[in-house]
C-alpha atoms as a PDB file:
ATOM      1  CA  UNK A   1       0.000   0.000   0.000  1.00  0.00           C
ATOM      2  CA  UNK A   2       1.047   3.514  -0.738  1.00  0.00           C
ATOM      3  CA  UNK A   3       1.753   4.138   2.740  1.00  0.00           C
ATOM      4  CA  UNK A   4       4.960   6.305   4.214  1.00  0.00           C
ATOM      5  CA  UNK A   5       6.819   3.057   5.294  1.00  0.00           C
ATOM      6  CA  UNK A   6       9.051   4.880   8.154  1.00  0.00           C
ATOM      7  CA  UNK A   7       5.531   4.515   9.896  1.00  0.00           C
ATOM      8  CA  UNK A   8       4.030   5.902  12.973  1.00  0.00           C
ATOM      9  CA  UNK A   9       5.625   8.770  14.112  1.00  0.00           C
ATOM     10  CA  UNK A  10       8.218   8.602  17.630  1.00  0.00           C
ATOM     11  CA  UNK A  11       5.604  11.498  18.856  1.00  0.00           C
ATOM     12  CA  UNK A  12       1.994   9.839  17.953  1.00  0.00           C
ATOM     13  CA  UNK A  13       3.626   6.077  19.486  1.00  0.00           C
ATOM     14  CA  UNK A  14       4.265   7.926  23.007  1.00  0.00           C
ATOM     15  CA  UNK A  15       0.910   9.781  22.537  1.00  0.00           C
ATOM     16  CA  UNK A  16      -1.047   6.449  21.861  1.00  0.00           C
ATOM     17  CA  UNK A  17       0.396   4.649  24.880  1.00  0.00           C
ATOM     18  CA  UNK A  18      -0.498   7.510  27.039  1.00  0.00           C
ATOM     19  CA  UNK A  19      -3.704   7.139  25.295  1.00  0.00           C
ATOM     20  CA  UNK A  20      -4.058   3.558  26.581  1.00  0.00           C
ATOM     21  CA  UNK A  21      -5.883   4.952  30.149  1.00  0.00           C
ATOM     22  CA  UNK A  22      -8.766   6.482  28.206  1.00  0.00           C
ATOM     23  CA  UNK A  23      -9.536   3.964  26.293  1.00  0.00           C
ATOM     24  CA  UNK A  24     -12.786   3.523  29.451  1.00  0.00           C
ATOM     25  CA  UNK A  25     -14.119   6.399  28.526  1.00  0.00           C
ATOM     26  CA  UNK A  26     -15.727   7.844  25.341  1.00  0.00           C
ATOM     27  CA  UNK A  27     -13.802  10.311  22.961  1.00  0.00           C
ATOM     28  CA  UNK A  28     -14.507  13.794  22.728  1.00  0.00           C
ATOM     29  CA  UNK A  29     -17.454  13.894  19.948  1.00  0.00           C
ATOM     30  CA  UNK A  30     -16.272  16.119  17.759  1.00  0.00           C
ATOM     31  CA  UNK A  31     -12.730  15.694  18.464  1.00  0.00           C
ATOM     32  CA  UNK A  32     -12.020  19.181  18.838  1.00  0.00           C
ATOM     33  CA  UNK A  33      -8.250  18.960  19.682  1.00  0.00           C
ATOM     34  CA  UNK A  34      -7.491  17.533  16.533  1.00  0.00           C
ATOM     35  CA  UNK A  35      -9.966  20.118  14.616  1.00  0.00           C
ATOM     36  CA  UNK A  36      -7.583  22.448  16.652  1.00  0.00           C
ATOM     37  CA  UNK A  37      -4.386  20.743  15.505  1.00  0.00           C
ATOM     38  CA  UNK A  38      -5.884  21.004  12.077  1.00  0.00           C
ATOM     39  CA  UNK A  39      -6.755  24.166  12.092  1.00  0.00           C
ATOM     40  CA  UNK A  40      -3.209  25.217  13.074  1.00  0.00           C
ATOM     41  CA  UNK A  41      -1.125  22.655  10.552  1.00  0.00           C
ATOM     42  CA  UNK A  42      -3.131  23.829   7.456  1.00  0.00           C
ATOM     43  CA  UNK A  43      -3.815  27.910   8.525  1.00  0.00           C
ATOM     44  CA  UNK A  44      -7.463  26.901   8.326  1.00  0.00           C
ATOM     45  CA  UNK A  45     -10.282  28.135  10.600  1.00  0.00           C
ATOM     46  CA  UNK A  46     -11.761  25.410  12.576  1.00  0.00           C
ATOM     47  CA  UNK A  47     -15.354  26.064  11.841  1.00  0.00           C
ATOM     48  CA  UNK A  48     -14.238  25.135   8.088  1.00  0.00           C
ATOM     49  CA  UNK A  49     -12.838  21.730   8.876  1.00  0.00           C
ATOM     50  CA  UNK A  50     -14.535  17.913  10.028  1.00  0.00           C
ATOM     51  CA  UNK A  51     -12.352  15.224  11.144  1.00  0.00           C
ATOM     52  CA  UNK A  52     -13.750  11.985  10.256  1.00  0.00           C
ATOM     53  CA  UNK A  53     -12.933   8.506  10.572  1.00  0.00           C
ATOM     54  CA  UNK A  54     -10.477   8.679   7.712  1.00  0.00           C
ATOM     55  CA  UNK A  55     -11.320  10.340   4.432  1.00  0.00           C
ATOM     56  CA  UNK A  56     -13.021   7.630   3.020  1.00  0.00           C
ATOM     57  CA  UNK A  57     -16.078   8.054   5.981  1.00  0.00           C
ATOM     58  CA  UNK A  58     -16.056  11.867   4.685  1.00  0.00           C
ATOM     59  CA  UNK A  59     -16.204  10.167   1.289  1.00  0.00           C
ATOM     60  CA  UNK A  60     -19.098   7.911   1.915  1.00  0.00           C
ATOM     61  CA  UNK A  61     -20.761  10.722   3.688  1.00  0.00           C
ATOM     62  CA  UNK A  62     -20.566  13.273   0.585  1.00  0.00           C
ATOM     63  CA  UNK A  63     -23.512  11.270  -1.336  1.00  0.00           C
ATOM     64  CA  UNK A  64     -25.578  10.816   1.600  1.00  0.00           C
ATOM     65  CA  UNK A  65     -25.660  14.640   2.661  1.00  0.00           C
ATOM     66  CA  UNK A  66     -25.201  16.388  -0.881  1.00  0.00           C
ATOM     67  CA  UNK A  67     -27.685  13.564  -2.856  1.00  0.00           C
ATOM     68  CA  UNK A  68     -26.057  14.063  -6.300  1.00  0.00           C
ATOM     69  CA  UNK A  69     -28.418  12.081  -9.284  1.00  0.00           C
ATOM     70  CA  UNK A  70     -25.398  12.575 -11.866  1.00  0.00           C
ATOM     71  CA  UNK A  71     -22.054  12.372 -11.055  1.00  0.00           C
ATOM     72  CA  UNK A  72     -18.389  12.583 -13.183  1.00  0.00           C
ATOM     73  CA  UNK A  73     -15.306  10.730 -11.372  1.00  0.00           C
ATOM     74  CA  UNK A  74     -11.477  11.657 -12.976  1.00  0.00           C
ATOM     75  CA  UNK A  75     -10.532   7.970 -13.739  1.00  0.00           C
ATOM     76  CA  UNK A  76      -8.182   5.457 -12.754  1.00  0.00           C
ATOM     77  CA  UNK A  77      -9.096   6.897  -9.371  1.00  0.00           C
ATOM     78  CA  UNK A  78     -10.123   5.224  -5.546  1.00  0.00           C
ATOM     79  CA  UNK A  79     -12.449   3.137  -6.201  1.00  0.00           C
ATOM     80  CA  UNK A  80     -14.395   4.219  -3.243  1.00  0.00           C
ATOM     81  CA  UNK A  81     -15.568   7.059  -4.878  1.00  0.00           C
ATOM     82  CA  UNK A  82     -18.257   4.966  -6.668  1.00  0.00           C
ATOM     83  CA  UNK A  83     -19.620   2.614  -4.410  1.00  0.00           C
ATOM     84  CA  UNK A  84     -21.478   4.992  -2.074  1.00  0.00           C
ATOM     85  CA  UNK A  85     -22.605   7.190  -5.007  1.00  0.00           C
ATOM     86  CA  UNK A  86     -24.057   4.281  -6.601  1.00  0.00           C
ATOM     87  CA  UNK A  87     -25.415   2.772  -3.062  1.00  0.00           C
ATOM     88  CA  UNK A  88     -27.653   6.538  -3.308  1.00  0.00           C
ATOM     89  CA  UNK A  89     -28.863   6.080  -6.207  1.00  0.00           C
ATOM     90  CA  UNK A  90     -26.703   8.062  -8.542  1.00  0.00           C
ATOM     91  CA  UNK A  91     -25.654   7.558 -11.651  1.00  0.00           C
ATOM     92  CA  UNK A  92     -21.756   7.402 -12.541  1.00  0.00           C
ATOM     93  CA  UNK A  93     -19.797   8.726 -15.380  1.00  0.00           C
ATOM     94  CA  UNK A  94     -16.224   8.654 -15.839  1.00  0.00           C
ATOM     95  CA  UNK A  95     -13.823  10.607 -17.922  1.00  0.00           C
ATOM     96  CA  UNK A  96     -10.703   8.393 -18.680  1.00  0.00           C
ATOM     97  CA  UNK A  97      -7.202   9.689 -18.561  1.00  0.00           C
ATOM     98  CA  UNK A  98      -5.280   9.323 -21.766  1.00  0.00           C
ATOM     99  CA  UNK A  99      -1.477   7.819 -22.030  1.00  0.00           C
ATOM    100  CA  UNK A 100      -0.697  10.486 -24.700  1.00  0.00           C
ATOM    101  CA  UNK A 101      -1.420  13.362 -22.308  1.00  0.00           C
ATOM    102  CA  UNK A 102       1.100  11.757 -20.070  1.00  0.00           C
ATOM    103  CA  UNK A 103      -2.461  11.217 -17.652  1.00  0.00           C
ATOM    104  CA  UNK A 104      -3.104  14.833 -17.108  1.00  0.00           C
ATOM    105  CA  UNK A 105      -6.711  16.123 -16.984  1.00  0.00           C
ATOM    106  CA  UNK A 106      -7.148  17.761 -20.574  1.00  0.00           C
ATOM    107  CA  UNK A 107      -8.831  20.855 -19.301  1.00  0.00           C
ATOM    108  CA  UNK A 108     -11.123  21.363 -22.243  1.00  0.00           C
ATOM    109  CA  UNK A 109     -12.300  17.691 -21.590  1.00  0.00           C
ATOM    110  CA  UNK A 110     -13.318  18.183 -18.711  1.00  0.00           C
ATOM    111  CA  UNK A 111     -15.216  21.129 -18.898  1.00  0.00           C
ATOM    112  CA  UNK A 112     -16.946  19.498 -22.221  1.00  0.00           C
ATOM    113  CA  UNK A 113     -17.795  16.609 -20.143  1.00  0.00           C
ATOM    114  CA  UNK A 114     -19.366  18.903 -17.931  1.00  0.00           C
ATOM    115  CA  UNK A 115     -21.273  20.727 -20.315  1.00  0.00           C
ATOM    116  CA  UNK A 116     -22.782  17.852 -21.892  1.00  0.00           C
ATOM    117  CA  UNK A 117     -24.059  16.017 -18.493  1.00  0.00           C
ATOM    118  CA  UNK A 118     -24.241  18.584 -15.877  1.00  0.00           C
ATOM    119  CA  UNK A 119     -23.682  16.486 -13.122  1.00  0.00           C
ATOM    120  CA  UNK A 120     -24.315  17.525  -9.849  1.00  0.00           C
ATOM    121  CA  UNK A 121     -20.886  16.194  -8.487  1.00  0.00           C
ATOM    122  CA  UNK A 122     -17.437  16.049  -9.941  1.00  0.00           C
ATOM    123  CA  UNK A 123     -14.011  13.937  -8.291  1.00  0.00           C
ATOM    124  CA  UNK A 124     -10.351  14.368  -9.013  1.00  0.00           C
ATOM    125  CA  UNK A 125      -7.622  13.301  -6.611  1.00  0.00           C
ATOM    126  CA  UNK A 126      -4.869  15.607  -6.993  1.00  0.00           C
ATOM    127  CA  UNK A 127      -2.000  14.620  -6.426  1.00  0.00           C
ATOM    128  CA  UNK A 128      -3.664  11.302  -8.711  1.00  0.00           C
ATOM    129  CA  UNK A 129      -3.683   7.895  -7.499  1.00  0.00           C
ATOM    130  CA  UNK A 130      -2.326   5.735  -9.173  1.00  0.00           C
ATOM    131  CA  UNK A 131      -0.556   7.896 -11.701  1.00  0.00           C
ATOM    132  CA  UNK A 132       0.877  10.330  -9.530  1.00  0.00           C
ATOM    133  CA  UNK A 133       0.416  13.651 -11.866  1.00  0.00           C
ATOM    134  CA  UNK A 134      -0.171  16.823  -9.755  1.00  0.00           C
ATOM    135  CA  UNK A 135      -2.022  19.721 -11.248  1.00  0.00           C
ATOM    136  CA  UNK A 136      -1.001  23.460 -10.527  1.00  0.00           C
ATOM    137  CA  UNK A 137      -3.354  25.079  -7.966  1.00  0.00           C
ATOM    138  CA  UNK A 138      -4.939  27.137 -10.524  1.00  0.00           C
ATOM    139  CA  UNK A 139      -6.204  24.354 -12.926  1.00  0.00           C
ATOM    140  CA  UNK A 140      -8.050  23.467 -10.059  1.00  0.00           C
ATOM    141  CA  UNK A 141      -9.095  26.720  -9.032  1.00  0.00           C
ATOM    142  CA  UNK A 142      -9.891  27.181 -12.339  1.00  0.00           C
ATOM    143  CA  UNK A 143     -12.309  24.018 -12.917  1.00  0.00           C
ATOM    144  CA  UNK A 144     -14.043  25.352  -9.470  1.00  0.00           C
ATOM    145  CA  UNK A 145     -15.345  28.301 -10.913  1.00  0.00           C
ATOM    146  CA  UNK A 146     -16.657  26.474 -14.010  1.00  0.00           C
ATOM    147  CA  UNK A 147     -18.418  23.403 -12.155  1.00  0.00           C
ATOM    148  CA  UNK A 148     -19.770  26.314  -9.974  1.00  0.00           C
ATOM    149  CA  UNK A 149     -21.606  27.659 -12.872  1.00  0.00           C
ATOM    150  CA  UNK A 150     -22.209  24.793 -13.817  1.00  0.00           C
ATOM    151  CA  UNK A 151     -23.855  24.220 -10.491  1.00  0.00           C
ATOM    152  CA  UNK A 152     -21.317  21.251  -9.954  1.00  0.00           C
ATOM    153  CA  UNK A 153     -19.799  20.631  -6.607  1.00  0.00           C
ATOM    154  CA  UNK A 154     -16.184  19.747  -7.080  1.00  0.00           C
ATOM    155  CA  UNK A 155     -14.284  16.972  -5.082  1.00  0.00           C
ATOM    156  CA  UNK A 156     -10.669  17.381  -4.679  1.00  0.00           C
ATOM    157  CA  UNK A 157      -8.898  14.451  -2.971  1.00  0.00           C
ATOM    158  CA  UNK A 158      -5.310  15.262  -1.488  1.00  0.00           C
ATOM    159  CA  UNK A 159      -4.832  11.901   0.532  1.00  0.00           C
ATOM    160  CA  UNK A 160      -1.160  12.778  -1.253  1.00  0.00           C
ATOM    161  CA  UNK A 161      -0.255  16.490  -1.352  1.00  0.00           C
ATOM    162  CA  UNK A 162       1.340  16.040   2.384  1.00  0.00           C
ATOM    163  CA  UNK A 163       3.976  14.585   0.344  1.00  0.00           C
ATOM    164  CA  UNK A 164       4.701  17.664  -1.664  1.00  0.00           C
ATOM    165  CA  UNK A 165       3.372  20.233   0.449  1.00  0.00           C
ATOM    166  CA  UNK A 166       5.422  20.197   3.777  1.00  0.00           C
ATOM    167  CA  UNK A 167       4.573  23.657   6.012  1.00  0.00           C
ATOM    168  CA  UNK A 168       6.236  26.702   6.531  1.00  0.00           C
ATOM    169  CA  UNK A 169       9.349  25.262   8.434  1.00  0.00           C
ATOM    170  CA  UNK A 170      10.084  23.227   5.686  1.00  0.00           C
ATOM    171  CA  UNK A 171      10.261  26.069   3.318  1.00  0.00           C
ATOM    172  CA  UNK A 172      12.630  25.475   0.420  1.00  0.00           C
ATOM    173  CA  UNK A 173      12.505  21.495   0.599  1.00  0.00           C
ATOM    174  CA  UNK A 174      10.389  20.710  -2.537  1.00  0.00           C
ATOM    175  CA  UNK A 175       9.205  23.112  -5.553  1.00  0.00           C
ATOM    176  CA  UNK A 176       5.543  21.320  -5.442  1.00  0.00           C
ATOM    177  CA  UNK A 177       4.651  23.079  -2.236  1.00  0.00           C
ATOM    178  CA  UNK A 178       1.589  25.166  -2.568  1.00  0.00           C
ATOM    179  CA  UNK A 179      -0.551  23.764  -4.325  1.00  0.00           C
ATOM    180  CA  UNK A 180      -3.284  22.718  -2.356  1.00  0.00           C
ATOM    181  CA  UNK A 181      -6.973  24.165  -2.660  1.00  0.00           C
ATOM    182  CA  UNK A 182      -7.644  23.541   1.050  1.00  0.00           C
ATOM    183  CA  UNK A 183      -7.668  27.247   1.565  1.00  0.00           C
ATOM    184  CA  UNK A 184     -10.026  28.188  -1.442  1.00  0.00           C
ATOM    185  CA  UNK A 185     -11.965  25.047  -0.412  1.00  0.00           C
ATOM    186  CA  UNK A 186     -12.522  27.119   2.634  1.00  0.00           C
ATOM    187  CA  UNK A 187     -14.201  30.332   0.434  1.00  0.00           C
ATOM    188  CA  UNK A 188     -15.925  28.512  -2.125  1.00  0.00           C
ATOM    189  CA  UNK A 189     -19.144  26.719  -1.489  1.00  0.00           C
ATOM    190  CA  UNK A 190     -18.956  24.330  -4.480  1.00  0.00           C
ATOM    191  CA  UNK A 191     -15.334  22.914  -3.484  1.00  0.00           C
ATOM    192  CA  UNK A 192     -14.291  19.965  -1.037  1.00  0.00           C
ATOM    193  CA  UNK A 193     -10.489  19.072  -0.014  1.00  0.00           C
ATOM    194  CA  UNK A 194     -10.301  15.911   1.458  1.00  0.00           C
ATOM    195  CA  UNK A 195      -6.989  14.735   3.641  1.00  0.00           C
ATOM    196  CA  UNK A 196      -5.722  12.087   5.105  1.00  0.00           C
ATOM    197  CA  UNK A 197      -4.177  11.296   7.885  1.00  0.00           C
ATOM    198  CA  UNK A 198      -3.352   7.514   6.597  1.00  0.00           C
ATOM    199  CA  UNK A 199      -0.809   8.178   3.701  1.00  0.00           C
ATOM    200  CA  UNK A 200       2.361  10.419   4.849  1.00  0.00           C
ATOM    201  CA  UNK A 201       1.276   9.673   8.406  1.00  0.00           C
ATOM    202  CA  UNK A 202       1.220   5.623   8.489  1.00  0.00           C
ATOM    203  CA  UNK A 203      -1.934   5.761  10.268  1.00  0.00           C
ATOM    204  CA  UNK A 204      -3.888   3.708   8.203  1.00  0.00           C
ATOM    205  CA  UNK A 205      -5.128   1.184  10.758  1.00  0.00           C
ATOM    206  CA  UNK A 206      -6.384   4.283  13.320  1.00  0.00           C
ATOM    207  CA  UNK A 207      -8.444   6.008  10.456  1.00  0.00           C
ATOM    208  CA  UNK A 208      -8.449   9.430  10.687  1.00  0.00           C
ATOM    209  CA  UNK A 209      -8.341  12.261   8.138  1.00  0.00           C
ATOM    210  CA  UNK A 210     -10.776  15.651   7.054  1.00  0.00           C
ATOM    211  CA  UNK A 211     -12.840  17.515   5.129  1.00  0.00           C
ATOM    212  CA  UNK A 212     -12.415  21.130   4.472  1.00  0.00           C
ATOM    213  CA  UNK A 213     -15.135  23.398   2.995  1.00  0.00           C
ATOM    214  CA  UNK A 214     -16.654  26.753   3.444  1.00  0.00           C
ATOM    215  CA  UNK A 215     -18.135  26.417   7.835  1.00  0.00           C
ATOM    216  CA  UNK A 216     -21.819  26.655   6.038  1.00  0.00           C
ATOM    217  CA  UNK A 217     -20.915  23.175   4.605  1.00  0.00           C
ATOM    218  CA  UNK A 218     -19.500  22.083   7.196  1.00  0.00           C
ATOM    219  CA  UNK A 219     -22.134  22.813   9.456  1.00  0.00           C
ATOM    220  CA  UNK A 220     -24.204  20.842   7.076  1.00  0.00           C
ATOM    221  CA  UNK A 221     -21.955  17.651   7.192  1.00  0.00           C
ATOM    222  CA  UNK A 222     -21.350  18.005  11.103  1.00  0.00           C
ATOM    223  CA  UNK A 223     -25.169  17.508  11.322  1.00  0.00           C
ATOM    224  CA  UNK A 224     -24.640  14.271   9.380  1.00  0.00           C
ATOM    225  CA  UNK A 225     -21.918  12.552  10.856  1.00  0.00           C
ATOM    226  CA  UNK A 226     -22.043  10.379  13.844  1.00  0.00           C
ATOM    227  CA  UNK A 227     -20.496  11.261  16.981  1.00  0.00           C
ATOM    228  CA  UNK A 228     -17.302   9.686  18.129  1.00  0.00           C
ATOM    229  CA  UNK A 229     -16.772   9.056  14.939  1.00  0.00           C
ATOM    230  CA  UNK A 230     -12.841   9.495  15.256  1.00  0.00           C
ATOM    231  CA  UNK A 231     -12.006   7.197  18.433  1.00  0.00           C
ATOM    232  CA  UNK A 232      -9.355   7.892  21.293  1.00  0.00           C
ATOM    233  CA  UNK A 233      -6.401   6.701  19.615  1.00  0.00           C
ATOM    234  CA  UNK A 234      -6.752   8.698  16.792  1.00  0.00           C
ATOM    235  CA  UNK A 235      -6.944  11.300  17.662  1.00  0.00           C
ATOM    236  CA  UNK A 236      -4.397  11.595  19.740  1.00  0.00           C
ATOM    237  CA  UNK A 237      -1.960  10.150  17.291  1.00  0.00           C
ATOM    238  CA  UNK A 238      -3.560  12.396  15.117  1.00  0.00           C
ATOM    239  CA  UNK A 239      -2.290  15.494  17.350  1.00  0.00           C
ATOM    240  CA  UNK A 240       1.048  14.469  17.894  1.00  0.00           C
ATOM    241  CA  UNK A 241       1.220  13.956  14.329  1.00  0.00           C
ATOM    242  CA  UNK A 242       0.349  17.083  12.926  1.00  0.00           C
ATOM    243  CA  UNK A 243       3.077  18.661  15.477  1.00  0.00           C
ATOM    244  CA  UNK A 244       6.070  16.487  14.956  1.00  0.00           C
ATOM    245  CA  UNK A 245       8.079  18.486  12.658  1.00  0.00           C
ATOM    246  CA  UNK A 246      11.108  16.930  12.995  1.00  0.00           C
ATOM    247  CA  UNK A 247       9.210  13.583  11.425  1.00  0.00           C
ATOM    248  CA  UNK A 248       7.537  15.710   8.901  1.00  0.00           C
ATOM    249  CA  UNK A 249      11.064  17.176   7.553  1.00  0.00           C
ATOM    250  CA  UNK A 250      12.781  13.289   7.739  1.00  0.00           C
ATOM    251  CA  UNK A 251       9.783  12.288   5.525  1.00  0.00           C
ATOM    252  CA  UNK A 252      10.293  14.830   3.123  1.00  0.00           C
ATOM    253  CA  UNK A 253      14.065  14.400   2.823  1.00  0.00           C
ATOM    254  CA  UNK A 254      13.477  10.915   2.553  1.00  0.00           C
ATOM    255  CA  UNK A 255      11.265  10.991  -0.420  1.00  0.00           C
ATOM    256  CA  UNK A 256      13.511  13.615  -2.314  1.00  0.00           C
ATOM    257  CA  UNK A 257      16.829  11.043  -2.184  1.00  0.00           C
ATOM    258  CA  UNK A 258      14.189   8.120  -2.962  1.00  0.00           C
ATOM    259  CA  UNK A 259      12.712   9.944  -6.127  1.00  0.00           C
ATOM    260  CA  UNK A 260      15.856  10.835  -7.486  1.00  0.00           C
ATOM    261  CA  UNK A 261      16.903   7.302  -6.740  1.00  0.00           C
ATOM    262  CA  UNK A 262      13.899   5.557  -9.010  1.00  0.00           C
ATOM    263  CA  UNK A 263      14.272   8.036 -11.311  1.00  0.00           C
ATOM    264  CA  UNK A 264      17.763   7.441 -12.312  1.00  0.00           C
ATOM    265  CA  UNK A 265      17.331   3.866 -12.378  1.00  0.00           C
ATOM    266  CA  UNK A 266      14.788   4.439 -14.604  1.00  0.00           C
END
C-alpha cells in the first residue's frame, strides 16, 4: 500500500500509549483537539474543517448529505468514490485519462464533459492515485469556478499532497509546495479538499483524516456525521502527528533522495 513506510511517528507512538488509560471512557465527539491541531497545521479556521474517521467516511458521507443524481469521477481513481454514489442512487460517469497526455486532466475535456451532463458532483484526486500527476493550484481553481456555474460541486482528494506540500518550516525542501486548494476550499461553497491522515502519516489502521469546505458546509456535514466518529487513539496520534516536525522534515528528505533514486534507475 502507498503508505509512508518509516511509519508511525516517535511522537503519535508515546501519545497512543499515554492514550491507553482512556480507552474507558468515550472520545470527545467532535474531536475538537485535533480540529484544533488542524486548524493550526493547514492555517485553516476550525469552523471550516470535520475530522472523520479517515477520508473515506467523509467520502461515503458526501452522497448521503449532498444527494447528487449525476455524477463525473477523474478515472483510474479510488475506487471508493463509486460505491457509495451508486449505493444513493446516482448515476456514474467517468472521464478516462489518456497515455498520450502523459495522464493529465485535458482541461477542455473536462469542462466538455461537464457541459454535456451537468452532473451535480465532480471527483479528481490531486496529487492522482495511481498515476501520480499533480495539477497546478490554478487548474483546479480554475475548474471550481466552471463546475460552480455549472452548479457542480467539485471533489478534490489530497490523501497525497502532504507529500509535496510540507509547512512553513520546511520552506525550500520541494518546488511542489503550494498547491493545495484547502484554503479556497474554505471560500468557495462548491469545493471539497479531502486529507488524510493515513498516507504520509502511516496511520492507516487508526483512520483518521478531514474535510475542508466553506463552515456553512460544514455545518451541514457536522449535522450528518455520527459522533465519536474518530475514536481515542486517533486522535491523539492524530495530534502528535500534525506537530512532529522533525518527522515531517525526515519524511520529506526521505522521499527527495528516494525519487531521485527511481528516477535514475529508470
Amino acid at each position: 500500500a502507498s503508505i509512508n513506510p518509516a511509519g508511525l511517528c516517535p511522537r503519535a507512538r508515546m501519545a497512543v500509549r499515554k492514550a491507553l488509560r482512556l480507552i474507558p471512557s468515550y472520545p470527545e465527539p467532535v474531536a475538537a483537539e485535533l480540529k484544533k491541531a488542524l486548524s493550526s497545521y493547514h492555517g485553516i479556521c476550525a469552523e471550516e474543517i470535520l475530522p472523520g474517521n479517515g477520508s473515506t467516511e467523509l467520502i461515503y458521507l458526501i452522497p448521503r448529505v449532498l444527494k447528487p443524481k449525476k455524477a463525473l469521477i477523474i478515472e483510474p481513481a479510488f475506487s471508493e468514490y463509486r460505491r457509495p454514489l451508486e449505493y444513493y442512487g446516482c448515476r456514474v460517469d467517468s472521464l478516462v485519462l489518456r497515455e498520450r497526455d502523459g495522464f493529465s486532466l485535458d482541461v477542455d475535456r473536462f469542462k466538455k464533459a461537464v457541459r454535456k451532463d451537468r452532473p451535480d458532483i465532480a471527483y479528481v484526486c490531486n496529487p492522482a492515485n495511481p498515476t501520480g500527476v499533480l495539477m497546478e493550484k490554478g487548474v483546479i481553481i480554475d475548474l471550481a469556478r466552471f463546475c460552480e456555474k455549472a452548479g457542480t460541486v467539485l471533489v478534490v482528494d489530497e490523501a497525497f499532497m502532504d507529500f509535496c506540500e510540507g509547512f512553513s518550516p520546511l520552506k525550500g525542501l520541494s518546488p511542489l509546495r503550494g498547491q493545495s486548494v484547502k484554503k479556497e476550499a474554505a471560500r468557495f461553497k462548491n469545493l471539497l479538499a479531502l486529507r488524510s491522515m493515513t498516507k504520509f502519516f502511516g496511520m492507516a489502521g487508526l483512520r483518521s483524516g478531514c474535510l475542508i469546505a466553506h463552515r456553512s458546509v460544514i455545518k451541514r456535514f457536522s449535522e450528518n456525521i455520527p459522533p465519536w466518529s474518530v475514536n481515542t487513539l486517533a486522535q491523539a496520534a492524530s495530534v502528535a502527528s500534525l506537530r512532529d516536525g522533525a518527522y515531517i522534515r525526515k519524511t520529506l528528505r526521505w522521499l527527495e533522495r528516494e525519487k531521485s533514486f527511481l528516477l535514475g534507475k529508470l
